[in-house]
N, C-alpha and C. Protein backbone atom coordinates (compact mmCIF):
# COMPACT_ATOMS: atom_id res chain seq x y z
N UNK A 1 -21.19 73.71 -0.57
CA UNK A 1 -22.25 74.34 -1.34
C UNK A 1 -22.53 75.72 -0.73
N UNK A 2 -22.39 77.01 -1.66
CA UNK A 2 -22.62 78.18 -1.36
C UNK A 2 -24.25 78.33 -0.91
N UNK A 3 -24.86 79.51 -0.34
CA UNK A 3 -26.09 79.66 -0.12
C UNK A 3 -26.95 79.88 -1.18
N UNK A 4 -26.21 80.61 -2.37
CA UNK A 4 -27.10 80.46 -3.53
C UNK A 4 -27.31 79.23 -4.16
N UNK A 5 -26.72 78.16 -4.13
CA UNK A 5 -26.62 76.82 -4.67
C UNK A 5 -27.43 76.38 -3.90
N UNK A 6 -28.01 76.39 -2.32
CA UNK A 6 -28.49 76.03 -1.66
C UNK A 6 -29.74 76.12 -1.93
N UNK A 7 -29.85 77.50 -1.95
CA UNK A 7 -31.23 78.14 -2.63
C UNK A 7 -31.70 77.15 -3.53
N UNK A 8 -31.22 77.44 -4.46
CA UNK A 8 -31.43 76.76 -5.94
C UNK A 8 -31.59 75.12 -5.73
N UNK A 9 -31.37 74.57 -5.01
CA UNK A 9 -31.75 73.21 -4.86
C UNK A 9 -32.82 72.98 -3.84
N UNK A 10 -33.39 73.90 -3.19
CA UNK A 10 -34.54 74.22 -2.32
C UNK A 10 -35.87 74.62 -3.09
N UNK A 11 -35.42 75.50 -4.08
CA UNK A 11 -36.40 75.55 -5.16
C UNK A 11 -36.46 74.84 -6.47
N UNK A 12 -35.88 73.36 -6.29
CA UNK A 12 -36.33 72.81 -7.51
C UNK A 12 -36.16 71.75 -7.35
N UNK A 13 -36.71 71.41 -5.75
CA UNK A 13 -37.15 69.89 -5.33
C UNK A 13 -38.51 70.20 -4.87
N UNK A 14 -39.58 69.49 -5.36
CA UNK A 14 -40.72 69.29 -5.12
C UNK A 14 -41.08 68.74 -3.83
N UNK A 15 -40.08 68.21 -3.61
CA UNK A 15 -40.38 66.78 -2.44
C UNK A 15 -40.14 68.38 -0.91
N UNK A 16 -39.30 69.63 -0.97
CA UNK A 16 -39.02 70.51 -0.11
C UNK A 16 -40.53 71.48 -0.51
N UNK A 17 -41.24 71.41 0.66
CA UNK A 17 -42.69 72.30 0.84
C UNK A 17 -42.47 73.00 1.60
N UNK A 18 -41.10 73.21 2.89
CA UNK A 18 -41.41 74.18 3.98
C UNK A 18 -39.37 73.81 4.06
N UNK A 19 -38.90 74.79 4.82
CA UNK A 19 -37.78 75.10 5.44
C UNK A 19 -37.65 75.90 6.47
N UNK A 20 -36.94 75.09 7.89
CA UNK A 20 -36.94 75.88 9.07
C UNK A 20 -38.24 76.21 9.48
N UNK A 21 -39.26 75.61 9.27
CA UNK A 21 -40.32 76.21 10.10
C UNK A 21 -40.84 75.34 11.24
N UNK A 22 -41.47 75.99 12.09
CA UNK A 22 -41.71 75.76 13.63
C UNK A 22 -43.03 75.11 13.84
N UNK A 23 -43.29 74.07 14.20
CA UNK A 23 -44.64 73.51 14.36
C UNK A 23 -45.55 74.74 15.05
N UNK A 24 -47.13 74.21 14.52
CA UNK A 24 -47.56 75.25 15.17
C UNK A 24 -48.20 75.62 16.71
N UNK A 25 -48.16 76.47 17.11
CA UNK A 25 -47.97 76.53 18.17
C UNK A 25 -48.91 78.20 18.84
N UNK A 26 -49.03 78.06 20.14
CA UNK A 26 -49.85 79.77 20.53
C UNK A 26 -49.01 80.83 20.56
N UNK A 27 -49.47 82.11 19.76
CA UNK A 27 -49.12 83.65 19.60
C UNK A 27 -49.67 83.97 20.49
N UNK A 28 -49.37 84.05 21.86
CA UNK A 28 -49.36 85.07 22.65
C UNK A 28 -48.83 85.68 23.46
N UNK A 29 -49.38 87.09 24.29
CA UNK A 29 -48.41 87.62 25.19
C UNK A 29 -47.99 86.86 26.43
N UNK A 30 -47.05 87.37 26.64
CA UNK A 30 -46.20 86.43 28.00
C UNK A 30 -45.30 86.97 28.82
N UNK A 31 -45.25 87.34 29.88
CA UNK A 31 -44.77 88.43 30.62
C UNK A 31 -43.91 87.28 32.16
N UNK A 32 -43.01 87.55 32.25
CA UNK A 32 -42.31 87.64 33.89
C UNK A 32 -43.19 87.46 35.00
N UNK A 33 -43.67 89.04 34.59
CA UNK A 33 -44.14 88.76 36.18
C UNK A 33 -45.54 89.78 36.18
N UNK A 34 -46.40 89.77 37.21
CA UNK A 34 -47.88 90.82 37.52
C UNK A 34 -47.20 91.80 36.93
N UNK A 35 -46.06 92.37 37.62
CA UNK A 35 -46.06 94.03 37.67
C UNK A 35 -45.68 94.44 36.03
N UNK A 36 -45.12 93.23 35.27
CA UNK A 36 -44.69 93.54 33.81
C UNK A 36 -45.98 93.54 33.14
N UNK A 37 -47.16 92.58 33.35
CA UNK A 37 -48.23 92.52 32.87
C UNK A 37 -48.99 93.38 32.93
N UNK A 38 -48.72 94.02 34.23
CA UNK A 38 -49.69 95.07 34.87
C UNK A 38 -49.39 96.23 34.05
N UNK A 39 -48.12 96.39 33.66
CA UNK A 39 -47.89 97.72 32.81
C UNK A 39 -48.00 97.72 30.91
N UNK A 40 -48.56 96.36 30.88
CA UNK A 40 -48.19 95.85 29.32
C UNK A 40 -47.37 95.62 28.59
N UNK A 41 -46.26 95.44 29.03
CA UNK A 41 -44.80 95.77 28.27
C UNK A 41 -44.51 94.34 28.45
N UNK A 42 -43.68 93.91 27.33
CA UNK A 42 -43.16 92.44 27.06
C UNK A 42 -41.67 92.49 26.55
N UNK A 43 -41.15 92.05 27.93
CA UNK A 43 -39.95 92.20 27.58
C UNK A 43 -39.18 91.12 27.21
N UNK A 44 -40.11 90.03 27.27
CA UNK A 44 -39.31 88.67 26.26
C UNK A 44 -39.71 88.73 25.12
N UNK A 45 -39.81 89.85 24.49
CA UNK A 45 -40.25 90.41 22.39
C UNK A 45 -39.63 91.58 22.30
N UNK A 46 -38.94 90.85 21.20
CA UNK A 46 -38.25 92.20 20.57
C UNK A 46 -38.97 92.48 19.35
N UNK A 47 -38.79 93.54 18.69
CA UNK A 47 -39.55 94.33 17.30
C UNK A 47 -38.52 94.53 16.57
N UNK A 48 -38.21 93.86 15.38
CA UNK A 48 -37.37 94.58 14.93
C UNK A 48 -37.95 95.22 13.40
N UNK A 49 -38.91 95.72 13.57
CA UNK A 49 -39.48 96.43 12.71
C UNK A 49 -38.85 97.92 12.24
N UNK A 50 -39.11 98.52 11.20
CA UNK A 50 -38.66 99.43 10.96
C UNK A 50 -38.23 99.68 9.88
N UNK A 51 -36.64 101.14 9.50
CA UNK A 51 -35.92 100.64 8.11
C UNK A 51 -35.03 99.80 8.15
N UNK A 52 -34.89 98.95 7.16
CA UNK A 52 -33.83 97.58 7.03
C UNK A 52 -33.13 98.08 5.34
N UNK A 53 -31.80 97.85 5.29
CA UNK A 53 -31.06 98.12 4.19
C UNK A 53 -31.51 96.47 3.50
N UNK A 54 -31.58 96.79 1.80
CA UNK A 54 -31.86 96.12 1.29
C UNK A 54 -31.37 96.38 -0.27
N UNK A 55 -31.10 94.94 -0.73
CA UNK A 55 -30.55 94.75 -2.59
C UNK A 55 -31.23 93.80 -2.75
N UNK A 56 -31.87 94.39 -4.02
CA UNK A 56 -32.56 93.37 -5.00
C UNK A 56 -32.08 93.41 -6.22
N UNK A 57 -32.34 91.99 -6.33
CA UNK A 57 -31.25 91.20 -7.38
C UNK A 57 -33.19 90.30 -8.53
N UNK A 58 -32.43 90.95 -9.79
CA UNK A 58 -33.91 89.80 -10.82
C UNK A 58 -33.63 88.07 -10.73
N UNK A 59 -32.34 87.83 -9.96
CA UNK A 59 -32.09 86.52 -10.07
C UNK A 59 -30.95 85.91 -9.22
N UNK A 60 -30.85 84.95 -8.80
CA UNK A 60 -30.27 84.74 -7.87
C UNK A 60 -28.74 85.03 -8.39
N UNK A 61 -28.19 85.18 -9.11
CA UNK A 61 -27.00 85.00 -10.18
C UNK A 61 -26.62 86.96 -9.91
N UNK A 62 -27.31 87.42 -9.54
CA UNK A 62 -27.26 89.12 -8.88
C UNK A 62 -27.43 89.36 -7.66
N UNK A 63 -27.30 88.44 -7.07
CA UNK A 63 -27.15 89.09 -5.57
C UNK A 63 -25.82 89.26 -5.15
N UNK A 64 -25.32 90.49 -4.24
CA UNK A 64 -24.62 90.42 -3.85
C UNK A 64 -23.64 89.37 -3.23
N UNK A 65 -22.29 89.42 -3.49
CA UNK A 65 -21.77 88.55 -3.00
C UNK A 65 -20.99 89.16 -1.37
N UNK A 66 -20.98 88.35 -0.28
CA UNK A 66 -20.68 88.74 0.55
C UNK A 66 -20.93 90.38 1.57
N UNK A 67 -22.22 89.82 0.98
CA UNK A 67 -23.14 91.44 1.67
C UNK A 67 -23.68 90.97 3.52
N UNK A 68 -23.12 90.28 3.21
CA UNK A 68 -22.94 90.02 4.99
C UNK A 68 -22.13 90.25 6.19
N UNK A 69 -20.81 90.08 5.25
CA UNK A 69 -19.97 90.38 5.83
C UNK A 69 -20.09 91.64 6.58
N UNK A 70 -19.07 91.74 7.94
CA UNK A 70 -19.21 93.22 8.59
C UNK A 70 -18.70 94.01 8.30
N UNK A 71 -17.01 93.92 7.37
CA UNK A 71 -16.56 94.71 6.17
C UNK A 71 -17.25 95.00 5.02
N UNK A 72 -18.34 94.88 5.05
CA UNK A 72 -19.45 95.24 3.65
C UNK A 72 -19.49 96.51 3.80
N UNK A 73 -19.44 97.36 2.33
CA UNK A 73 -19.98 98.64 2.70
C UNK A 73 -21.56 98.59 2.44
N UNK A 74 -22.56 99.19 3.29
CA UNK A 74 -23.58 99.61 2.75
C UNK A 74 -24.29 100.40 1.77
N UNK A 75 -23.38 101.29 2.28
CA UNK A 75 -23.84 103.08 1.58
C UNK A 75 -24.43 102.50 0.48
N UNK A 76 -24.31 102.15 -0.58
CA UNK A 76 -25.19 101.98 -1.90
C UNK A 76 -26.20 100.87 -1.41
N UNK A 77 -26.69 100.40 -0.33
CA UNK A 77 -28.02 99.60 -0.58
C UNK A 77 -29.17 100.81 -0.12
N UNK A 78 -30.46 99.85 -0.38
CA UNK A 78 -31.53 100.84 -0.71
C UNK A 78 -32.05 100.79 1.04
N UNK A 79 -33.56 101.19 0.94
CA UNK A 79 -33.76 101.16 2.43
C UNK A 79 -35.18 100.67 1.97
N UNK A 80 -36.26 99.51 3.21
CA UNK A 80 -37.16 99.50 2.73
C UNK A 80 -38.01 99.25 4.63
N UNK A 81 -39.23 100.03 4.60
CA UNK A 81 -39.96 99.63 6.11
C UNK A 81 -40.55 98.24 6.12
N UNK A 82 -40.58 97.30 7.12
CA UNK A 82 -40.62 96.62 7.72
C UNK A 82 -41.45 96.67 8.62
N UNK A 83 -43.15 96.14 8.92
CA UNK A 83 -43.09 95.50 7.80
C UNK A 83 -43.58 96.34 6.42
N UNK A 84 -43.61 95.49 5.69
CA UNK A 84 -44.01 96.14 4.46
C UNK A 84 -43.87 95.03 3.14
N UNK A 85 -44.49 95.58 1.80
CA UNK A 85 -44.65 94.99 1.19
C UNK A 85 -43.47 95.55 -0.40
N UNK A 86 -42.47 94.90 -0.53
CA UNK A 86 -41.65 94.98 -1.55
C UNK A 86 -41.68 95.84 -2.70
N UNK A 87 -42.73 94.82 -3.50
CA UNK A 87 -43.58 95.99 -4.84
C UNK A 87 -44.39 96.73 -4.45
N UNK A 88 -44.62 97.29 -2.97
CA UNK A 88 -45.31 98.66 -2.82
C UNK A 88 -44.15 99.25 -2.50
N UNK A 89 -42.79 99.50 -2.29
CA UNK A 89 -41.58 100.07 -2.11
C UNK A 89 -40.87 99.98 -3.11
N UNK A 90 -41.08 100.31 -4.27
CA UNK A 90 -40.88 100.14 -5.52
C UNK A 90 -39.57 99.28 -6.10
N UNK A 91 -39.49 97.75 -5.40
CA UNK A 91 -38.81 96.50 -5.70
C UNK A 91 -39.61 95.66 -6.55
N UNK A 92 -39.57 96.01 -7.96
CA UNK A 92 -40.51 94.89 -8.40
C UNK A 92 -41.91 94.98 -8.91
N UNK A 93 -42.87 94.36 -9.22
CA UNK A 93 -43.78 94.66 -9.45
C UNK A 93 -44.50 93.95 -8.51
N UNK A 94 -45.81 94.22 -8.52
CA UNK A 94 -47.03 93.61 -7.83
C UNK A 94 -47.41 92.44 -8.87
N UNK A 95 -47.58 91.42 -8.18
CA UNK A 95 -47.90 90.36 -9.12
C UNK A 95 -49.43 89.79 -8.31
N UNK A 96 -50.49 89.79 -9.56
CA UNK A 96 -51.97 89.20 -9.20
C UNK A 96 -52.07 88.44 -10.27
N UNK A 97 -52.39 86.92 -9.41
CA UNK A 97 -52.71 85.56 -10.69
C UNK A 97 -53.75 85.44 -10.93
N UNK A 98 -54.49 85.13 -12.12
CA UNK A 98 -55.74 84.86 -12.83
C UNK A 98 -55.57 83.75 -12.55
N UNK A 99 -55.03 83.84 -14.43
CA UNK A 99 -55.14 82.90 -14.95
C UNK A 99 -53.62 81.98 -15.66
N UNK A 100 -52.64 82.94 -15.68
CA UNK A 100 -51.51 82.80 -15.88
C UNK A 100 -50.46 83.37 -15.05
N UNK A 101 -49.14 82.26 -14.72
CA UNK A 101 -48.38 82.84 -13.61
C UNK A 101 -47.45 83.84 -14.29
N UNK A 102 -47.10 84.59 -13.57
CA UNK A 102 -45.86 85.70 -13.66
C UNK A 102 -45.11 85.39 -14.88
N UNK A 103 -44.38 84.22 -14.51
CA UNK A 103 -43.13 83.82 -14.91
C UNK A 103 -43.56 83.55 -16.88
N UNK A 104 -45.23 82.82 -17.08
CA UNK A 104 -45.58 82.13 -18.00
C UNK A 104 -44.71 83.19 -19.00
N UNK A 105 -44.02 82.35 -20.12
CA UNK A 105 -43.69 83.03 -21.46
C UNK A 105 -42.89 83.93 -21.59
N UNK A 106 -41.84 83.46 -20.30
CA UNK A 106 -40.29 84.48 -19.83
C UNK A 106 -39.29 83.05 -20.37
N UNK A 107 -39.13 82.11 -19.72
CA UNK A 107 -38.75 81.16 -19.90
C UNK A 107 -39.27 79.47 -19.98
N UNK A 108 -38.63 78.71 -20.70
CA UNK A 108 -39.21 77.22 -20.97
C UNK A 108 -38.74 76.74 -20.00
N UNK A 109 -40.25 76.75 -19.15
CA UNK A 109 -40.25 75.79 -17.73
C UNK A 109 -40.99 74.38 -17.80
N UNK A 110 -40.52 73.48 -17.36
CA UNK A 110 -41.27 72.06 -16.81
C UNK A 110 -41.02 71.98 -15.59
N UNK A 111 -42.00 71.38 -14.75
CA UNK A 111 -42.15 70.86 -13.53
C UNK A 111 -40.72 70.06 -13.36
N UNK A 112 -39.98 70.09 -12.21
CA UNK A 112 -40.07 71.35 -11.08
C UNK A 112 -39.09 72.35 -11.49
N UNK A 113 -38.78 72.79 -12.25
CA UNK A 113 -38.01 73.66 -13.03
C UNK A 113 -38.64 75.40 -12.41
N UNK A 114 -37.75 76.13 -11.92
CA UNK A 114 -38.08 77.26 -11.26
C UNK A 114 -36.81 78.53 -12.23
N UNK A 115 -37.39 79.23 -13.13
CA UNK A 115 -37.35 80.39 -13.34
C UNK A 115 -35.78 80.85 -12.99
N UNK A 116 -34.81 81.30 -13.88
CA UNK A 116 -33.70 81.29 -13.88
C UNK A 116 -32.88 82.76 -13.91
N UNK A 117 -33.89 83.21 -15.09
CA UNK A 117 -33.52 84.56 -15.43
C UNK A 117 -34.33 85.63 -14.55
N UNK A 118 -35.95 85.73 -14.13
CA UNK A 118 -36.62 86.34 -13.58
C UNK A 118 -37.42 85.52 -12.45
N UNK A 119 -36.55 85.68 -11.20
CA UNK A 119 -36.88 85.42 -10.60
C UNK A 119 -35.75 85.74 -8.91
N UNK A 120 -36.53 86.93 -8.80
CA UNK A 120 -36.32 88.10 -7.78
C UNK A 120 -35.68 87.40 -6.47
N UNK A 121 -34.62 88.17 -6.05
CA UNK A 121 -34.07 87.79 -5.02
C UNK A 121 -33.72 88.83 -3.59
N UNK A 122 -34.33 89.14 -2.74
CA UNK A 122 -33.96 90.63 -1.99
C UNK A 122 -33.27 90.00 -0.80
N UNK A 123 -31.99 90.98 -0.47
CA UNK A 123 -31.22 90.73 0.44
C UNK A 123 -31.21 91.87 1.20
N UNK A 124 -31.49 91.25 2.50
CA UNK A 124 -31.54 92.52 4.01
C UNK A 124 -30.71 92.24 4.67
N UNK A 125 -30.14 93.55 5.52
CA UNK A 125 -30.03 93.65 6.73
C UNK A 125 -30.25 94.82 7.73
N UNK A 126 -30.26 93.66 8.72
CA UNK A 126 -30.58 94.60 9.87
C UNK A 126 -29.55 95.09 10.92
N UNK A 127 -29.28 96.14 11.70
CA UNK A 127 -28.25 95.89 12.89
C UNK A 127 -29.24 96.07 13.94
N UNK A 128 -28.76 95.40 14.94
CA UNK A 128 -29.57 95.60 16.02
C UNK A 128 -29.14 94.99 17.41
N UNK A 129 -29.17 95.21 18.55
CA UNK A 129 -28.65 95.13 19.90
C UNK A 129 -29.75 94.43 20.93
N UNK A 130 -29.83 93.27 21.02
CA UNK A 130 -30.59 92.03 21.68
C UNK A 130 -30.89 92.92 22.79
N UNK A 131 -32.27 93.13 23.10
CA UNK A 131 -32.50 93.59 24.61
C UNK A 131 -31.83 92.44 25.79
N UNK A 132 -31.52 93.44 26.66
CA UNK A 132 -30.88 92.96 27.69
C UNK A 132 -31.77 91.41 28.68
N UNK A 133 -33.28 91.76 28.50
CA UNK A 133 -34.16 90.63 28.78
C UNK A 133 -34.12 89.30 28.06
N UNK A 134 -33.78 89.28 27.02
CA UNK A 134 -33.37 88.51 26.22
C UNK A 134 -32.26 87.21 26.07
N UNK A 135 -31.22 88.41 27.03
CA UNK A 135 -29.89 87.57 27.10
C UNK A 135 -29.73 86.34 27.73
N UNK A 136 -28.90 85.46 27.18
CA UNK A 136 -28.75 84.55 27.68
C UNK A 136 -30.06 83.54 27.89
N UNK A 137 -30.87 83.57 26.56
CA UNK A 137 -32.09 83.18 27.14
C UNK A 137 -32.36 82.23 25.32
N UNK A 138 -33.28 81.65 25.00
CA UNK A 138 -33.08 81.02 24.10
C UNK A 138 -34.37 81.91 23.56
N UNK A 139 -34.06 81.77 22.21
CA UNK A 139 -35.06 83.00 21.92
C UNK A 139 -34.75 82.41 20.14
N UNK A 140 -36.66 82.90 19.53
CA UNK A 140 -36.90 82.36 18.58
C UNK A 140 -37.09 83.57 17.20
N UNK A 141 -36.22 83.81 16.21
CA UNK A 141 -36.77 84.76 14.99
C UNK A 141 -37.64 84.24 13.94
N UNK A 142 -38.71 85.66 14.38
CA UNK A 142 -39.80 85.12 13.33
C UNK A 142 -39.83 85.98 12.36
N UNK A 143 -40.04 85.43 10.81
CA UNK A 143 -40.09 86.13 10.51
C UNK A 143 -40.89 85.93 9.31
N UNK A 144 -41.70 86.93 8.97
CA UNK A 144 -42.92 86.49 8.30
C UNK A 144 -42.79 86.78 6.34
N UNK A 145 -43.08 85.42 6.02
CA UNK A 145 -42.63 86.49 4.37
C UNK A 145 -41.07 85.67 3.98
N UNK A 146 -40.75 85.59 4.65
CA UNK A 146 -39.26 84.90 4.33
C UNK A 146 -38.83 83.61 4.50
N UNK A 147 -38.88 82.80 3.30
CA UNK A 147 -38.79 81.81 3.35
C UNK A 147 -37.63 80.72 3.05
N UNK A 148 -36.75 81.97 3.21
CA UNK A 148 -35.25 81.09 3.11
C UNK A 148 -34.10 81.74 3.57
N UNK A 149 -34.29 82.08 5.08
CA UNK A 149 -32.96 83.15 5.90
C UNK A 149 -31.95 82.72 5.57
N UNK A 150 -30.99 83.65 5.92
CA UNK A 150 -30.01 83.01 5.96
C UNK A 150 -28.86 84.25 6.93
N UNK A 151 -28.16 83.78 7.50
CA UNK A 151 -27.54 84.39 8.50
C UNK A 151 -26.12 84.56 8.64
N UNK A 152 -25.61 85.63 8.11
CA UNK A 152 -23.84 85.76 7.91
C UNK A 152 -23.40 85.43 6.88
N UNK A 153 -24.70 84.42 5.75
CA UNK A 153 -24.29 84.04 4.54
C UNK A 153 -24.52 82.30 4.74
N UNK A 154 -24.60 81.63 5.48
CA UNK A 154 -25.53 80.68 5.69
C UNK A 154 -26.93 80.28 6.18
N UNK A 155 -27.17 79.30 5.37
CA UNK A 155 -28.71 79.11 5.45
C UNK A 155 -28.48 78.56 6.70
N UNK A 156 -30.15 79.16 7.15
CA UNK A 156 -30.22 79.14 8.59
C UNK A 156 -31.03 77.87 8.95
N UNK A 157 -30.73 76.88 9.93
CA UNK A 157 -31.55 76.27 10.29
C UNK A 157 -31.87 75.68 12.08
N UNK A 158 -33.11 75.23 12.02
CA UNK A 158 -33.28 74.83 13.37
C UNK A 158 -32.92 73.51 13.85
């Protein structure tokens, strides 16, 4: 089963409420040693904030295929900051619910039936070089907003 198939059976089982996520647990700083604390710097966190190349697709049936790969060209994906919010980077629209959802009166949905034709799919990446503090060390990506990674082209799990 490809990752989009994966997808697609993640969103149209009721009985799936969460994927890959981490019990909860304390956000805070955490340092080595005095003298790392003493200067504020945390060198077991990385940021990978910033610009991230990105394709958006109205449906899963448009996403790139094999945009993972390291033979991918980029040059034609878009760029968007991180963090940030999608439909304020002009992916999409801003969607605010009343009284009726998005999707109502695009397509004939029944429970658990999820939206076929409109229903947005954005694919990132990032490059980036593991701080050296890091290495060899077991280390956790968070990432907020995203609720179905996937990594090299498989779904990611813990």
């Amino acid at each position: 089963m490809n990752t989009t198939e994966k997808i697609q059976t993640y969103l149209n089982d009721p009985k799936i409420v969460s994927v890959n996520t981490v019990d909860a647990h304390s956000d805070h700083k955490y340092f080595e040693s005095l003298a790392e604390f003493s200067e504020g710097e945390m060198k077991l966190r990385q940021s990978l904030n910033g610009k991230w190349k990105i394709h958006y697709a109205q449906n899963t049936n448009q996403v790139l295929k094999d945009f993972y790969k390291t033979e991918f060209d980029e040059t034609d994906l878009n760029f968007i900051n991180v963090p940030g919010h999608l439909e304020l980077q002009g992916f999409g629209s801003p969607q605010y619910v009343n009284t009726q959802y998005p999707w109502d009166g695009k397509e004939f949905l029944r429970p658990p039936q999820v939206p076929q034709e409109s229903n947005a799919v954005a694919s990132y990446v990032k490059h980036f070089t593991l701080n050296d503090a890091l290495k060899d060390k077991k280390y956790l990506s968070h990432s907020k907003g995203l609720p179905l990674p996937s990594l090299y082209g498989s779904m990611v799990t813990l």
